[in-house]
Protein backbone atom coordinates (compact mmCIF):
# COMPACT_ATOMS: atom_id res chain seq x y z
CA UNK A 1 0.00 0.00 0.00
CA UNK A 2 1.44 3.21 -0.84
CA UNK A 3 2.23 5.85 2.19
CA UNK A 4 -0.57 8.00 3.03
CA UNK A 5 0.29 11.77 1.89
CA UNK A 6 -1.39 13.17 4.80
CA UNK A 7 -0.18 10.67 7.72
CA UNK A 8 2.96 12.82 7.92
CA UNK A 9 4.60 16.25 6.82
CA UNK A 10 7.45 14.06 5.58
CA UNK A 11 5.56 13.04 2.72
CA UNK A 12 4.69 16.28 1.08
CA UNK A 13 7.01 16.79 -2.50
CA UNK A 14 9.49 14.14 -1.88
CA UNK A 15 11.41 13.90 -5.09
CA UNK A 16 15.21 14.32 -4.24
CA UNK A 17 17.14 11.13 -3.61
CA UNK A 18 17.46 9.26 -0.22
CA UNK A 19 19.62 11.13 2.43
CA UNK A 20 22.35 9.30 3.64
CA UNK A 21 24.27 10.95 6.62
CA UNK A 22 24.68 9.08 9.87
CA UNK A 23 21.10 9.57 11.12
CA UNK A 24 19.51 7.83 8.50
CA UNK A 25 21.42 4.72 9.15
CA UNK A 26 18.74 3.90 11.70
CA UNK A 27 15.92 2.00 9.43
CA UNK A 28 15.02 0.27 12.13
CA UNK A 29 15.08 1.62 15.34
CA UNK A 30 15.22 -0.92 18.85
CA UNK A 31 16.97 -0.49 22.23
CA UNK A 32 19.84 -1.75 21.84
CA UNK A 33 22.43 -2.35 18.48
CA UNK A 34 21.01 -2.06 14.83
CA UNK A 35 23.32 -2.82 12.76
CA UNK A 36 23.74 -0.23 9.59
CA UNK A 37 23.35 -0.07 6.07
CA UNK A 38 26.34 -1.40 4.32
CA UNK A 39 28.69 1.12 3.81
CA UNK A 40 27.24 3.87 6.62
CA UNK A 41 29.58 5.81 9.14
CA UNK A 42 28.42 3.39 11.60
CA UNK A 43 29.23 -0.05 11.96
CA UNK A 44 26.48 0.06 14.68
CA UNK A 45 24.22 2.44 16.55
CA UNK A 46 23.09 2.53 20.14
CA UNK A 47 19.14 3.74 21.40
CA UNK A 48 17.92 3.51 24.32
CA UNK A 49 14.59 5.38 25.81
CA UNK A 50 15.74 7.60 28.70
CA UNK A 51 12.99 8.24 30.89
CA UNK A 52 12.78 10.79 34.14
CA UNK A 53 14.88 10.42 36.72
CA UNK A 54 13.33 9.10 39.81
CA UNK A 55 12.15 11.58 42.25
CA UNK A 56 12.71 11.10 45.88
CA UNK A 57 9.42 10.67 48.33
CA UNK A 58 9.85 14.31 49.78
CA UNK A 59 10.30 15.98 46.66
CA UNK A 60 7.12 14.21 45.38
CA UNK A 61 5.84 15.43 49.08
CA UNK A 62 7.01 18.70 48.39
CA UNK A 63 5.36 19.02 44.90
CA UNK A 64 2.33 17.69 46.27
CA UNK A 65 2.01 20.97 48.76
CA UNK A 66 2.61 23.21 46.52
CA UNK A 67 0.45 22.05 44.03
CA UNK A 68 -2.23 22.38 46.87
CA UNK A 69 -1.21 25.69 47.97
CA UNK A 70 -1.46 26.86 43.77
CA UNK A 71 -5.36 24.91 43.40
CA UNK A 72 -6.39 27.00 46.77
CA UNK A 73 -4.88 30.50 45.22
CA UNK A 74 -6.93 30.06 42.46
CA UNK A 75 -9.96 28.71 43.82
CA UNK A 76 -9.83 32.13 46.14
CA UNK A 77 -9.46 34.18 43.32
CA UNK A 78 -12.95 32.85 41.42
CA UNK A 79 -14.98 32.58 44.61
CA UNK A 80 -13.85 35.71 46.24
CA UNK A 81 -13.61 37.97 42.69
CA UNK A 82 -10.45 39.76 44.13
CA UNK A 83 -7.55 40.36 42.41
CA UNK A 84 -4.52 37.62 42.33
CA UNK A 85 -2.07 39.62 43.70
CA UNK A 86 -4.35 40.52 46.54
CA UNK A 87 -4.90 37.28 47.29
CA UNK A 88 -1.16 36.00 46.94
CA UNK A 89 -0.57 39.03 49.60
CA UNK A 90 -2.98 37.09 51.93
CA UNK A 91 -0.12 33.70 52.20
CA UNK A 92 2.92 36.28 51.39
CA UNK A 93 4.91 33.73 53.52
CA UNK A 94 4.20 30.56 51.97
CA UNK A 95 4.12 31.70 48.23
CA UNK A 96 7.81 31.03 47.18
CA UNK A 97 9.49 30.62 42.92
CA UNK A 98 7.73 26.87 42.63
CA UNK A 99 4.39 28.33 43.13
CA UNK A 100 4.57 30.69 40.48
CA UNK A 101 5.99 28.36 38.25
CA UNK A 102 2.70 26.23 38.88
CA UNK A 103 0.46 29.45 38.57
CA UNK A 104 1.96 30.37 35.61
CA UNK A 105 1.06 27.18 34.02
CA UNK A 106 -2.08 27.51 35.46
CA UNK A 107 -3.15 30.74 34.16
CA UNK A 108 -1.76 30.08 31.09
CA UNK A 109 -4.13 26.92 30.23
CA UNK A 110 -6.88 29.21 31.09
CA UNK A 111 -5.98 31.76 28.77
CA UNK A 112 -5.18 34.32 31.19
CA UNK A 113 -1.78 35.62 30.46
CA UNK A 114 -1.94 39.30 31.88
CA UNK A 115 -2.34 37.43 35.05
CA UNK A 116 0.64 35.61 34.57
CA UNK A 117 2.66 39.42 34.04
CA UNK A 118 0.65 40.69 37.18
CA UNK A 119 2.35 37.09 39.26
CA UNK A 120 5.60 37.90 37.66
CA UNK A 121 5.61 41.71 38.97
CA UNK A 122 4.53 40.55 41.99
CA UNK A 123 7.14 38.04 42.56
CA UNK A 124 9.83 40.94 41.38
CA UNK A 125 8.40 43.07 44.54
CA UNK A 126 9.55 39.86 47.01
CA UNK A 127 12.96 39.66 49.29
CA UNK A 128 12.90 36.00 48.01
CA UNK A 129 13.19 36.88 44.60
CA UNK A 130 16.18 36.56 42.25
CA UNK A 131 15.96 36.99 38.65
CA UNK A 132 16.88 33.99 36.48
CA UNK A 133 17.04 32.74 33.16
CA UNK A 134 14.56 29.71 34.34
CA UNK A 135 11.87 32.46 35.56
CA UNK A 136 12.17 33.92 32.25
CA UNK A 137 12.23 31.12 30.03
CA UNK A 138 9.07 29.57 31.62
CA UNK A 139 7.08 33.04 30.73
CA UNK A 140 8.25 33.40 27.01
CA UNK A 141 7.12 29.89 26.80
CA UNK A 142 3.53 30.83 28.28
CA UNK A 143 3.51 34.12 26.41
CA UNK A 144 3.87 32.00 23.39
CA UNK A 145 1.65 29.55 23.33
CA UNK A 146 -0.99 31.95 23.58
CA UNK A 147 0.24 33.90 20.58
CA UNK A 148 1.54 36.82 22.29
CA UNK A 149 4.94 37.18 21.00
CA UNK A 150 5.78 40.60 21.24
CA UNK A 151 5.28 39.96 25.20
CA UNK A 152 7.36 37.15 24.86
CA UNK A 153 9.71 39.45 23.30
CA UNK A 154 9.61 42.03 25.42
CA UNK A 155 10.40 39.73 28.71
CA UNK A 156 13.46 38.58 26.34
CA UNK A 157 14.89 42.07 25.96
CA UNK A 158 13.66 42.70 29.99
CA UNK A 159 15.49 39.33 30.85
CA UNK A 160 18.94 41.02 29.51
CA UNK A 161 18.27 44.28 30.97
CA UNK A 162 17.80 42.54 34.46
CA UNK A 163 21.08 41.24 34.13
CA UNK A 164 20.77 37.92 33.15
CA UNK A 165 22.31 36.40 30.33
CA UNK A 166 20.23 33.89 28.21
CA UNK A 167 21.12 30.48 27.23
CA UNK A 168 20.19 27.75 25.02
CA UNK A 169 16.87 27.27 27.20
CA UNK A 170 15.89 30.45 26.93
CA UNK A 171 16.79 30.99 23.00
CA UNK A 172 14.79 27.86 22.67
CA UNK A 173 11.76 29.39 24.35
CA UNK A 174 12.30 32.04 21.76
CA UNK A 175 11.74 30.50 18.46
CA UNK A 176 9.26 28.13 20.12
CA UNK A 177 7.49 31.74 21.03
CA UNK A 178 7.53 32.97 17.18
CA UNK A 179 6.76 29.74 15.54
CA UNK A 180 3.30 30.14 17.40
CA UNK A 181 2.47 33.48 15.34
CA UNK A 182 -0.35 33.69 13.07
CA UNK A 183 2.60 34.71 10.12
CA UNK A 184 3.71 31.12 9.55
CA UNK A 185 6.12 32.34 7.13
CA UNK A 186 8.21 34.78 9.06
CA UNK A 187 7.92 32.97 12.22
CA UNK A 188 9.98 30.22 9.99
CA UNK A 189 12.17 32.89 9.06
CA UNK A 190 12.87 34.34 12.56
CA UNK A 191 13.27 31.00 14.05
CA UNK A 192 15.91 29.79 11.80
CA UNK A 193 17.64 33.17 12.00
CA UNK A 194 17.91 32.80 16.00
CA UNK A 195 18.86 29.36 14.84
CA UNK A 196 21.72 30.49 13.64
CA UNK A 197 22.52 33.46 15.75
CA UNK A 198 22.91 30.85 18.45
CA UNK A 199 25.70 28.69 16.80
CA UNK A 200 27.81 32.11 16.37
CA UNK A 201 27.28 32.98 20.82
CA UNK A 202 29.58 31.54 23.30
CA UNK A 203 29.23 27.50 24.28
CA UNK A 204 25.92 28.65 26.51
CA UNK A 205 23.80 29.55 24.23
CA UNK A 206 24.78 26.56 21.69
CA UNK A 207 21.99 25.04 19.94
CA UNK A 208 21.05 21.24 21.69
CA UNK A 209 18.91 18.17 20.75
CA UNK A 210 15.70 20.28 21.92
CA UNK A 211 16.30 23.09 19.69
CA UNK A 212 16.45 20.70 16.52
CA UNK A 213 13.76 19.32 17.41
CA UNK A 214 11.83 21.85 17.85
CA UNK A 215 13.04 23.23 13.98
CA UNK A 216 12.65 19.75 12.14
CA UNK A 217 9.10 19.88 13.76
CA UNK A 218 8.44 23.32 12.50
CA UNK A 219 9.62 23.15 8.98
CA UNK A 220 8.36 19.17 8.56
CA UNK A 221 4.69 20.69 9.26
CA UNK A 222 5.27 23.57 6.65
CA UNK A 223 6.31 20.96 4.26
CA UNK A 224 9.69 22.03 3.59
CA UNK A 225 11.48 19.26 3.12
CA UNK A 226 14.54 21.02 2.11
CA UNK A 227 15.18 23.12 4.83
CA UNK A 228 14.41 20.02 6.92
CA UNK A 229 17.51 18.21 4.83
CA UNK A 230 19.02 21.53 6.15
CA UNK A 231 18.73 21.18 9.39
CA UNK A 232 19.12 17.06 9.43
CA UNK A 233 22.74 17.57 7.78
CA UNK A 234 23.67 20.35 10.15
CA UNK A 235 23.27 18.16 12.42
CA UNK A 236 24.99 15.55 11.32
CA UNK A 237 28.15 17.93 11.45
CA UNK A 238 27.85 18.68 14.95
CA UNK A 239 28.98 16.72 18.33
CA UNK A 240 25.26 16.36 18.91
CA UNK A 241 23.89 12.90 20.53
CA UNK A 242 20.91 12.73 18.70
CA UNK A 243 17.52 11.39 20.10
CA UNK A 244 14.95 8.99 19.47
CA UNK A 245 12.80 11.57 17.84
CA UNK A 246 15.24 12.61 15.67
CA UNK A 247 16.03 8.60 14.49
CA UNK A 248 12.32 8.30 13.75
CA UNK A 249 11.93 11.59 11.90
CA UNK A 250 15.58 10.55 9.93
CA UNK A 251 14.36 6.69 9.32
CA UNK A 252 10.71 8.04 8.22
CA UNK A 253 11.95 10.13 5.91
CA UNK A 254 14.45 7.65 4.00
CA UNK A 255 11.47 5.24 4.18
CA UNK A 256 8.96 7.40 2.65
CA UNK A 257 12.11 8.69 0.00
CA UNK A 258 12.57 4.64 -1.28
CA UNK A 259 8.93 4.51 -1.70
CA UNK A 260 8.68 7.91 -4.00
């Protein structure tokens, strides 16, 4: 049976020969060795699924209260009608940087992302407070799934004036942040360009696994299959490890190439 055009991005305008480069090898992915094609860089290839590392009983405890303490802000905040900071004034002492964290999630599932700004102010205003990149990243990331990327931008350009210096987390909140605009062709265009701004930056701010990802992805869905070649062979040239996404995306591709 022939591949179905629309069961992946992969499959849109495939006409160039088979790529080749070392993450291709994998046609067949398993935990453990796979042997390569004859004639591959590899003689073989090692995959294995790396999962989360086991969390100890009190930080699972720990996660657990604060969860709590986030569900009863909230719930105050719809029953009582006042405003969030108001009511994060009322348990001053308990609210610490985890809670946030979780009410920034929050309030960004429900859409309400000037109350995320109005958390982030308030935590700004506490003696516990420090300004990091992880504080920042977190909010672009919010601020960009809900399509508001000239916030996102402007905590980006706030982030550096506070200080801090990004990194390759924060970069990769970025281009995550534009690739949600409505203007699917420059958000492509702005992505790749911080892309490559962040292979010319210091060792920091270097692109990683997540941040070609997060490209292939991108360009895949737009059906560029060239840029996507692009990206695959950039990779290829770097000291990157890559993942089992990235086999599966590689070994899809050469798969769907031999049946064109």
């Amino acid at each position: 049976m022939p591949p179905n055009p629309y069961a992946n991005p992969f499959l849109l305008n495939l006409t160039s020969p088979p790529i080749s480069y070392r993450h291709t090898a994998l046609l067949v992915h398993v935990c453990g060795h796979t042997r390569a094609p004859t004639g591959s860089k590899l003689a073989h290839i090692t995959c294995a699924v790396v999962g989360r590392p086991k969390r100890k009983r009190s930080d699972v405890g720990r996660s657990s209260e604060s969860s709590e303490l986030v569900r009863l802000l909230l719930r105050k905040v719809d029953d009582e009608k006042h405003p969030l900071t108001t009511t994060l004034n009322k348990y001053v002492r308990s609210v610490r940087t985890e809670h946030c964290f979780l009410l920034f999630e929050e309030l960004g599932k429900r859409d309400n992302w000037l109350q995320c700004i109005e958390v982030f102010r308030w935590m700004q205003k506490q003696r516990w407070y420090i300004a990091d990149n992880g504080i920042y990243s977190k909010l672009i990331s919010v601020m960009g799934k809900k399509g508001q990327t000239r916030m996102a931008m402007w905590l980006f350009s706030e982030m550096r004036n506070s200080g801090c210096r990004p990194d390759t987390s924060v970069y990769n909140a970025v281009i995550t942040a534009h690739l949600h605009s409505r203007d699917k062709v420059k958000a492509l265009s702005k992505a790749f360009g911080y892309f490559q701004k962040m292979k010319g930056l210091n060792e920091r701010c270097q692109p990683n696994i997540v941040t070609y990802n997060i490209l292939l992805r991108a360009f895949a869905q737009a059906g560029d299959i060239k840029q996507v070649e692009a990206i695959f062979k950039d990779l290829d040239s770097s000291i990157i490890t890559p993942d089992i996404y990235i086999f599966t995306m590689a070994s899809w591709m050469h798969m769907v190439k031999m049946e064109c």
